[in-house]
PDB file of N, CA and C in Angstrom:
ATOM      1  N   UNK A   1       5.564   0.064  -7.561  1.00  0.00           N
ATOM      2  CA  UNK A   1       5.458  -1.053  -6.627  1.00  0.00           C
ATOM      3  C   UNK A   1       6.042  -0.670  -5.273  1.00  0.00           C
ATOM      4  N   UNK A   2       7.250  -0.070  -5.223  1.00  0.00           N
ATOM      5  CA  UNK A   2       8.084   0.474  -3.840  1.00  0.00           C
ATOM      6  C   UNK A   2       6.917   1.264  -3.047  1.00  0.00           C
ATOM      7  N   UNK A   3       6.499   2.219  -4.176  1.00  0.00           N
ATOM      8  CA  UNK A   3       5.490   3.225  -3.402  1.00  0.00           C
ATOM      9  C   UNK A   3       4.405   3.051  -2.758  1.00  0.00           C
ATOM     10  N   UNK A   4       3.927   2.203  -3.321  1.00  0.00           N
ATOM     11  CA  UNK A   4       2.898   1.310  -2.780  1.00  0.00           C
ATOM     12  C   UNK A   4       3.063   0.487  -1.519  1.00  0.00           C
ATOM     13  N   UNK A   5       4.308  -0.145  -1.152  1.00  0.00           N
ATOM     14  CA  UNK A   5       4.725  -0.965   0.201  1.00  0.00           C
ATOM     15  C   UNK A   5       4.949   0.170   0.810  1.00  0.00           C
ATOM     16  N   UNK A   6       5.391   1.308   0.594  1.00  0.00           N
ATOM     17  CA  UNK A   6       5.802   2.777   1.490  1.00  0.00           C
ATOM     18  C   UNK A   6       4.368   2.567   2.116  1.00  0.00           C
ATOM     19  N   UNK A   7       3.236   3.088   1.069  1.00  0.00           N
ATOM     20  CA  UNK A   7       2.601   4.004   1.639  1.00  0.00           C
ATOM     21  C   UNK A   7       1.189   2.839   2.876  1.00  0.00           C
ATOM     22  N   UNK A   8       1.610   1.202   2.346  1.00  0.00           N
ATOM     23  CA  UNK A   8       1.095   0.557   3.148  1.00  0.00           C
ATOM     24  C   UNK A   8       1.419   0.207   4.359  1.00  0.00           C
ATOM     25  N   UNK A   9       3.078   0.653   4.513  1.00  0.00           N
ATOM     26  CA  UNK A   9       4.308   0.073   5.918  1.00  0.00           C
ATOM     27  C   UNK A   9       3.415   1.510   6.539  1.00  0.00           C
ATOM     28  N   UNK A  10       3.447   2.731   6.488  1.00  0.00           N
ATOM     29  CA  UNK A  10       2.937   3.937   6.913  1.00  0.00           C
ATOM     30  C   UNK A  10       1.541   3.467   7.476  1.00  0.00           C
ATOM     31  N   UNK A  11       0.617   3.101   6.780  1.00  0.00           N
ATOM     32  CA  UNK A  11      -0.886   2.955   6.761  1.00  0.00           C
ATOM     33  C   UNK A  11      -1.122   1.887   8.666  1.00  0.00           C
ATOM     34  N   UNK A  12       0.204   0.809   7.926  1.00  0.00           N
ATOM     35  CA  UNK A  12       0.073   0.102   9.082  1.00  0.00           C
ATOM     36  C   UNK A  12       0.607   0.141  10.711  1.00  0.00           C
ATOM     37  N   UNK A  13       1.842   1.627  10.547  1.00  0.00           N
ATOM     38  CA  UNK A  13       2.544   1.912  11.516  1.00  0.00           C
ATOM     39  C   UNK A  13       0.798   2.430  12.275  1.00  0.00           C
ATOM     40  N   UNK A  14       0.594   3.681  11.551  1.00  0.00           N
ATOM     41  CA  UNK A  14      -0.300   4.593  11.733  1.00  0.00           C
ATOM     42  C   UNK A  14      -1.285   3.809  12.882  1.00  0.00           C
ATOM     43  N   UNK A  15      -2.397   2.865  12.335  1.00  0.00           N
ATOM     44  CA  UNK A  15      -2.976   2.347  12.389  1.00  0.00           C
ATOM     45  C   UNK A  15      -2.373   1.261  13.665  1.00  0.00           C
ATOM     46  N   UNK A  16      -1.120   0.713  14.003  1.00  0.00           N
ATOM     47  CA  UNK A  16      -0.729   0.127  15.275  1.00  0.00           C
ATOM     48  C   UNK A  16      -0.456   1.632  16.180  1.00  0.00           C
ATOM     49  N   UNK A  17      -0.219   2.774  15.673  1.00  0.00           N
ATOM     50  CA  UNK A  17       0.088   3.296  17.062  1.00  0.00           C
ATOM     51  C   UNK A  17      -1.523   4.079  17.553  1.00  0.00           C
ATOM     52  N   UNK A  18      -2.539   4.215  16.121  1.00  0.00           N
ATOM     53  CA  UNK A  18      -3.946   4.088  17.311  1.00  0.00           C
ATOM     54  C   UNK A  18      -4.305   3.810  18.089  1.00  0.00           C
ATOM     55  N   UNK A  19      -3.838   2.068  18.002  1.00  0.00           N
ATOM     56  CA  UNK A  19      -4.376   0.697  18.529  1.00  0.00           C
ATOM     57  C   UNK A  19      -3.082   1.488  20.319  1.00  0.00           C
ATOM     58  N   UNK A  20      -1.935   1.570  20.134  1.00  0.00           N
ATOM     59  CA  UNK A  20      -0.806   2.014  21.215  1.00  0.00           C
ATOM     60  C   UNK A  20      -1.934   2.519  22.479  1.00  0.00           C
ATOM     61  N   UNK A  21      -2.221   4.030  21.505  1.00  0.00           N
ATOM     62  CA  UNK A  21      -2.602   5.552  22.060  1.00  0.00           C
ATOM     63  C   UNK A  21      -3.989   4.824  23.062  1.00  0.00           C
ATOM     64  N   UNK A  22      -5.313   3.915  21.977  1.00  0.00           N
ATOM     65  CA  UNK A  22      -6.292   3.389  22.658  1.00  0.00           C
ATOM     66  C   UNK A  22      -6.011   2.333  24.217  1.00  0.00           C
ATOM     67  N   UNK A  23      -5.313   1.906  23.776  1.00  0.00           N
ATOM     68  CA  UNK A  23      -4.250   0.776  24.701  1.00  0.00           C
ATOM     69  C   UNK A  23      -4.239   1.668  25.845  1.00  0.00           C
ATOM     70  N   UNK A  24      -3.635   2.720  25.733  1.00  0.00           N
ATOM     71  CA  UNK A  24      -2.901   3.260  26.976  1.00  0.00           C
ATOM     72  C   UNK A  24      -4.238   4.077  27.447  1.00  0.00           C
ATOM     73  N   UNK A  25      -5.306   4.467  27.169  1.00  0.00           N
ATOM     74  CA  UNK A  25      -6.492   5.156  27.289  1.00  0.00           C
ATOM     75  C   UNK A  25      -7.165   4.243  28.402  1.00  0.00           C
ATOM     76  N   UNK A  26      -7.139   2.560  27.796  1.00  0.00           N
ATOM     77  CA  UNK A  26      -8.012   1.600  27.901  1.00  0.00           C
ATOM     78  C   UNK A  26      -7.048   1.263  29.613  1.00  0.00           C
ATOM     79  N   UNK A  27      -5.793   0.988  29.234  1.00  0.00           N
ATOM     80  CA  UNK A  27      -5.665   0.634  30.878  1.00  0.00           C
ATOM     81  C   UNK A  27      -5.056   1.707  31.794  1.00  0.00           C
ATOM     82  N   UNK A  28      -4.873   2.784  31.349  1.00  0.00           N
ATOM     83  CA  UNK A  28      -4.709   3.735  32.708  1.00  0.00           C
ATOM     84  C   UNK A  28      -6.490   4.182  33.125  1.00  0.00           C
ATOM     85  N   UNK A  29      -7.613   3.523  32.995  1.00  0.00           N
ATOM     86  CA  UNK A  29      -8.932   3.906  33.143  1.00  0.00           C
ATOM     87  C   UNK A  29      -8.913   2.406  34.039  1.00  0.00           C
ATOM     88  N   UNK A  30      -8.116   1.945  33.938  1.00  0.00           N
ATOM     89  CA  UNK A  30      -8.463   0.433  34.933  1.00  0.00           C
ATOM     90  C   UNK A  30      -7.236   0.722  36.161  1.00  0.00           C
ATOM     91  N   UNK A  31      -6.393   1.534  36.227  1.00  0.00           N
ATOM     92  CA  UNK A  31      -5.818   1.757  37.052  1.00  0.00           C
ATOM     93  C   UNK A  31      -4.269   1.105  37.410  1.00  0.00           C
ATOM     94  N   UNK A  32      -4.027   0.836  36.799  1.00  0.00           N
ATOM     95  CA  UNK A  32      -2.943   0.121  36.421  1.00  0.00           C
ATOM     96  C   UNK A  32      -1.673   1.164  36.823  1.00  0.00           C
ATOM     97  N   UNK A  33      -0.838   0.696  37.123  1.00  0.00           N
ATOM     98  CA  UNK A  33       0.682   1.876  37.450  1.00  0.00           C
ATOM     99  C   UNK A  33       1.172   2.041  35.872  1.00  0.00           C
ATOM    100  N   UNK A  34       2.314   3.003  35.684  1.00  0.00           N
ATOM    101  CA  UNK A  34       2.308   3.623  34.707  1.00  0.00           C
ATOM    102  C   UNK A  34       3.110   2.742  33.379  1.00  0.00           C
ATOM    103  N   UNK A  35       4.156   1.593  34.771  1.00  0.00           N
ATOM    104  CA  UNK A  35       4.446   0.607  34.103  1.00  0.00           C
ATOM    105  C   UNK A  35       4.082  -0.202  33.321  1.00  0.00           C
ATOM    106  N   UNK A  36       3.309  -0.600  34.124  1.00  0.00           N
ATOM    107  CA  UNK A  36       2.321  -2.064  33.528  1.00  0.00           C
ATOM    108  C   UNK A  36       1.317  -1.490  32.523  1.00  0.00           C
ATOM    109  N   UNK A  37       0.962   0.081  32.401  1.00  0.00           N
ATOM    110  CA  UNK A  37       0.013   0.142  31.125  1.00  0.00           C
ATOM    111  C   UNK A  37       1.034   0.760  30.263  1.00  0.00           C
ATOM    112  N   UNK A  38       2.216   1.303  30.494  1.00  0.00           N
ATOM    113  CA  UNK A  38       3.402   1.156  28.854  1.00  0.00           C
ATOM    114  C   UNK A  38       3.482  -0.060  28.507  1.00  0.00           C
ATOM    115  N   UNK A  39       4.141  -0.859  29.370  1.00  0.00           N
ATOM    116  CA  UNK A  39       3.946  -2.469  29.019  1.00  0.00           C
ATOM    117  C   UNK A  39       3.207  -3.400  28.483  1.00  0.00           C
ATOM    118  N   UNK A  40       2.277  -3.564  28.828  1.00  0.00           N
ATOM    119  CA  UNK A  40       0.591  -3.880  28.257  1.00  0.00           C
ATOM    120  C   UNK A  40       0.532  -2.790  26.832  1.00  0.00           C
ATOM    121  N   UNK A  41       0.481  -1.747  27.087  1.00  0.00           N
ATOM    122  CA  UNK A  41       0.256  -1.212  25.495  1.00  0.00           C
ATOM    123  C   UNK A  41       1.149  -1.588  24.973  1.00  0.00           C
ATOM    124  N   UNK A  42       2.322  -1.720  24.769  1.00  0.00           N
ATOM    125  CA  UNK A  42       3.562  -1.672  23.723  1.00  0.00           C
ATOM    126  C   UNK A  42       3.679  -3.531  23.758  1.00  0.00           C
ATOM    127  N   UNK A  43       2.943  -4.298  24.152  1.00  0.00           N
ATOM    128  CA  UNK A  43       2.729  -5.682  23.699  1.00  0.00           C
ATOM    129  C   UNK A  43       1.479  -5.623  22.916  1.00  0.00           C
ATOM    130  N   UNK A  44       0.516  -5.311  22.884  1.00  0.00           N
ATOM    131  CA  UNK A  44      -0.518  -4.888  22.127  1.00  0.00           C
ATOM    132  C   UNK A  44      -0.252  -4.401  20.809  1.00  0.00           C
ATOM    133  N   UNK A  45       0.547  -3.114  20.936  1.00  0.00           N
ATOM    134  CA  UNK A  45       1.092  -2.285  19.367  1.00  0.00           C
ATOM    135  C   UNK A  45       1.966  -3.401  18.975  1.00  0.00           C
ATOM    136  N   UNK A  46       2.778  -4.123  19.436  1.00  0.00           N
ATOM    137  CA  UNK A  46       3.488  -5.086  18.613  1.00  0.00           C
ATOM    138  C   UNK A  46       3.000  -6.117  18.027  1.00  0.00           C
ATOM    139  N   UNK A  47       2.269  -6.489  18.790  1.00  0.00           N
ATOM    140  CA  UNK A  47       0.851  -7.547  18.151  1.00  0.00           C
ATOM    141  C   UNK A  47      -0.009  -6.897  17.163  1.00  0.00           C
ATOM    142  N   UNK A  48      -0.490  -6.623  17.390  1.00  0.00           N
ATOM    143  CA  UNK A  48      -1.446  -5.620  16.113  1.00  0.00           C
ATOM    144  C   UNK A  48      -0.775  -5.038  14.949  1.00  0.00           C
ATOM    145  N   UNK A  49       0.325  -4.535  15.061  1.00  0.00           N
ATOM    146  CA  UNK A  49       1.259  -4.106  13.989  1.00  0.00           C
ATOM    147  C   UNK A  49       1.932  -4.955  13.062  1.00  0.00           C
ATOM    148  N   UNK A  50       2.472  -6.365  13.884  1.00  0.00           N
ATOM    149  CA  UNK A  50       3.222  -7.600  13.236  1.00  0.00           C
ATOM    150  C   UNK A  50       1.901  -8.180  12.422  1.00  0.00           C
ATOM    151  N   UNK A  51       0.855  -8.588  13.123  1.00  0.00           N
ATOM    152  CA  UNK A  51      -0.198  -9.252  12.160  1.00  0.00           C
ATOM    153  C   UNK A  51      -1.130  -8.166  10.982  1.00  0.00           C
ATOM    154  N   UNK A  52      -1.105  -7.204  11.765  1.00  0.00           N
ATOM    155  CA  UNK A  52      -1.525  -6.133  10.285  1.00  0.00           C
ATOM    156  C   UNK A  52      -0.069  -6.180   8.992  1.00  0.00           C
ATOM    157  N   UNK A  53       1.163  -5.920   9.361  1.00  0.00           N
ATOM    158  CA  UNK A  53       1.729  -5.913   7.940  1.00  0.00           C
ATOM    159  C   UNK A  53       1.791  -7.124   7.830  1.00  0.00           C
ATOM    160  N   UNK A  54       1.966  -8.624   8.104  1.00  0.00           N
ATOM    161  CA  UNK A  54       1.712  -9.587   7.764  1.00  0.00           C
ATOM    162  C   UNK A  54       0.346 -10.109   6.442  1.00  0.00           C
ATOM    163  N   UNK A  55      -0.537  -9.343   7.289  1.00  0.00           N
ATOM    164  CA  UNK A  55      -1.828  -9.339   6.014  1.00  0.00           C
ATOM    165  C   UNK A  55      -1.517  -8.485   5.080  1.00  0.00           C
ATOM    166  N   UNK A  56      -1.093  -7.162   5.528  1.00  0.00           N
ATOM    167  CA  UNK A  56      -0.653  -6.272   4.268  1.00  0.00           C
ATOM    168  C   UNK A  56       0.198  -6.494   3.083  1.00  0.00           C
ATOM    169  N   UNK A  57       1.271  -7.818   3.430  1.00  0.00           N
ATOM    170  CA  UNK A  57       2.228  -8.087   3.170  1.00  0.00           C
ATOM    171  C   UNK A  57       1.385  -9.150   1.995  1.00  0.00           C
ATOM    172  N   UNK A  58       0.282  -9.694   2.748  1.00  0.00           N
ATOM    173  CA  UNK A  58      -0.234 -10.879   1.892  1.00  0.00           C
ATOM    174  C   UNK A  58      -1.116 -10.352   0.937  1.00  0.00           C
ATOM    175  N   UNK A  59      -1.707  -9.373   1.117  1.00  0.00           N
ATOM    176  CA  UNK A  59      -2.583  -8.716   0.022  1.00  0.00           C
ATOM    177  C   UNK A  59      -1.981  -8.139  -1.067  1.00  0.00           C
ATOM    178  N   UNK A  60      -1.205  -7.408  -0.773  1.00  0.00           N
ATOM    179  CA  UNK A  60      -0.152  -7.109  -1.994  1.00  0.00           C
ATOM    180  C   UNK A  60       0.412  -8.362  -2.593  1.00  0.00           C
ATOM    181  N   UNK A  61       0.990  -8.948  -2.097  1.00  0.00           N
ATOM    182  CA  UNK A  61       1.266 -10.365  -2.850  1.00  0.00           C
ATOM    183  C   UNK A  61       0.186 -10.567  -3.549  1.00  0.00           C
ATOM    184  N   UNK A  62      -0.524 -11.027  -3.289  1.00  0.00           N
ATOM    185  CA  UNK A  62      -2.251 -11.843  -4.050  1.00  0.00           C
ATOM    186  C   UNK A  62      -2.422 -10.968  -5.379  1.00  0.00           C
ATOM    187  N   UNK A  63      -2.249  -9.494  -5.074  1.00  0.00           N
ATOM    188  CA  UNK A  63      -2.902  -8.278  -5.910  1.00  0.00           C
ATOM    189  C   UNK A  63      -1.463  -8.552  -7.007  1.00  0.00           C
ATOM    190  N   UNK A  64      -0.855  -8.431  -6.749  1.00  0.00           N
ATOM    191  CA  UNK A  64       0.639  -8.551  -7.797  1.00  0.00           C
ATOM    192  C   UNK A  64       0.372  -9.499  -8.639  1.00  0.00           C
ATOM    193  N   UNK A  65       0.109 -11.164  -8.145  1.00  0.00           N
ATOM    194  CA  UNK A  65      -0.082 -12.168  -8.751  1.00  0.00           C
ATOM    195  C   UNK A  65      -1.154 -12.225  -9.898  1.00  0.00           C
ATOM    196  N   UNK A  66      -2.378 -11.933  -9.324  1.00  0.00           N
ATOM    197  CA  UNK A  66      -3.543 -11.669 -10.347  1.00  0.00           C
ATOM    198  C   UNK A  66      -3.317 -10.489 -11.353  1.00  0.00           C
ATOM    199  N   UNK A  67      -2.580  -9.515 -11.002  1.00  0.00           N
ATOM    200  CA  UNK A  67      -2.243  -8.406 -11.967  1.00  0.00           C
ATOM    201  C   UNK A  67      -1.043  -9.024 -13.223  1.00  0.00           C
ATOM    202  N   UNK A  68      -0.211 -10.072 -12.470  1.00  0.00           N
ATOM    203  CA  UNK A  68       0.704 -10.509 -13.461  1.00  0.00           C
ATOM    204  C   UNK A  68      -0.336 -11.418 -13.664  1.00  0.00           C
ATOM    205  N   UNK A  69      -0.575 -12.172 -13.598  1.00  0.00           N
ATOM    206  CA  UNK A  69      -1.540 -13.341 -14.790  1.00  0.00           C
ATOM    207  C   UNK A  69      -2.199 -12.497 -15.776  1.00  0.00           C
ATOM    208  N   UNK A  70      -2.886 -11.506 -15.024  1.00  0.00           N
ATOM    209  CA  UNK A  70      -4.110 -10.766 -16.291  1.00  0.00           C
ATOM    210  C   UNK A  70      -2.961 -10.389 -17.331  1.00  0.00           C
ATOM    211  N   UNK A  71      -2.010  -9.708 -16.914  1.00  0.00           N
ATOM    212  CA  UNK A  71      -1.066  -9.503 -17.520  1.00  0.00           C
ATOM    213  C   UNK A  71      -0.334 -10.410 -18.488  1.00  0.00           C
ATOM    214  N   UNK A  72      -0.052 -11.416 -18.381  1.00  0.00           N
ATOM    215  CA  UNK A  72       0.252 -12.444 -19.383  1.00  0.00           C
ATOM    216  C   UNK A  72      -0.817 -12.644 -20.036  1.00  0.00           C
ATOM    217  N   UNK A  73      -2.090 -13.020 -19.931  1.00  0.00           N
ATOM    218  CA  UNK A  73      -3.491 -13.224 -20.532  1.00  0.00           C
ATOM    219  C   UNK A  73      -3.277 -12.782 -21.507  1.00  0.00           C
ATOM    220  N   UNK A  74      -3.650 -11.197 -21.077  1.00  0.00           N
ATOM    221  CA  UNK A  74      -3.608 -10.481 -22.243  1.00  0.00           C
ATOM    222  C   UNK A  74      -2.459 -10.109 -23.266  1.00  0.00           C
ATOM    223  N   UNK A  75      -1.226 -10.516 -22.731  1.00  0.00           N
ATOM    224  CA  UNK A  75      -0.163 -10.790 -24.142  1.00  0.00           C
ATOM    225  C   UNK A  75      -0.274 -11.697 -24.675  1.00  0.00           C
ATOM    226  N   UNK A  76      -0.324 -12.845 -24.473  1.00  0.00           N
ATOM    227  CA  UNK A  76      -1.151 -14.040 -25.003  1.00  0.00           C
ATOM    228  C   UNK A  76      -2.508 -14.032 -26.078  1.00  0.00           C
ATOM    229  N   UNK A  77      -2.952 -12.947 -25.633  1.00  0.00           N
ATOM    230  CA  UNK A  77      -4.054 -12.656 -26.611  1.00  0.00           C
ATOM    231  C   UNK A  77      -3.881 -11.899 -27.379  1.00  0.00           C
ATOM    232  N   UNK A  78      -2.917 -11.234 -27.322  1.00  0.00           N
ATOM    233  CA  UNK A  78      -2.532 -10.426 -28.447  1.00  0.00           C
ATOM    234  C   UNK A  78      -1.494 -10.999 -29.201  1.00  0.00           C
ATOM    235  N   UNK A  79      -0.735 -11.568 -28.524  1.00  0.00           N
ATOM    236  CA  UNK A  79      -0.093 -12.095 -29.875  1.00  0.00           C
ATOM    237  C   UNK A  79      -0.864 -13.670 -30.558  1.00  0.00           C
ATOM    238  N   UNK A  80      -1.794 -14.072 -30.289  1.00  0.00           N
ATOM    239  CA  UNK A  80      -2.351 -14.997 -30.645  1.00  0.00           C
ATOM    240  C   UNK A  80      -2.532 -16.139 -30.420  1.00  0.00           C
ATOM    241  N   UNK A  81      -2.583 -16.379 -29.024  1.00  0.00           N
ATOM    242  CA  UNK A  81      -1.795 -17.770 -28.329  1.00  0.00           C
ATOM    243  C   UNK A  81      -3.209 -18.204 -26.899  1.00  0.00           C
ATOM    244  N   UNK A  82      -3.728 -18.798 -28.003  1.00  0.00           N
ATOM    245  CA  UNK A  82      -5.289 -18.801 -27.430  1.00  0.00           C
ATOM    246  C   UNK A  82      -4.944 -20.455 -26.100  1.00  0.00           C
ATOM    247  N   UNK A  83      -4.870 -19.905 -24.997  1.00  0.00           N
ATOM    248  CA  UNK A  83      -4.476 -21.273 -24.368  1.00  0.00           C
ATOM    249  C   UNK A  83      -5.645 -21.055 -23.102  1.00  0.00           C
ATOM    250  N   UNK A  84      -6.751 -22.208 -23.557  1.00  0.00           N
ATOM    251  CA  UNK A  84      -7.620 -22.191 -22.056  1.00  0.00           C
ATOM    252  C   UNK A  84      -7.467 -23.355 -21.090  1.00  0.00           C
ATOM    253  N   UNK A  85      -7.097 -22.903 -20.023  1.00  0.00           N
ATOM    254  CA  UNK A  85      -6.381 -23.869 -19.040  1.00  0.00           C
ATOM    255  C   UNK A  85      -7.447 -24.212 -18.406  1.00  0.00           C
TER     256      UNK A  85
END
């Protein structure tokens, strides 16, 4: 389970500092001083990064939940405990 939030916190750093690198591509091509496009990018990577592990955060949740239900299900069915809800 740990390894799994590792390798998704990584997936999502990764993936906000694309979004950074494109950022800074996207407004030093509009001309911007060097300020205002660190600035502008590094509000961007923080945005994109907070709402990506936010979802990441929620998908793993969801995936845990349905894995523990199936998971009870099927002890339930094995030990003999036929309950249809």
């Amino acid at each position: 389970m740990k390894k799994d939030v590792r390798v998704m916190n990584k997936i999502v750093l990764e993936f906000g500092l694309l979004v950074f690198s494109l950022s800074l591509i996207f407004f030093s091509q509009l001309g911007l001083g060097i300020g205002q496009t660190f600035l502008r990018s590094f509000v961007i990577f923080a945005v994109v990064t907070t709402m990506a592990g936010i979802l990441a955060l929620t998908f793993i949740r969801a995936i845990n939940k349905a894995s523990e239900e199936k998971g009870r299900r099927q002890a339930d069915n094995l030990l003999g405990n036929e309950n249809d809800e």
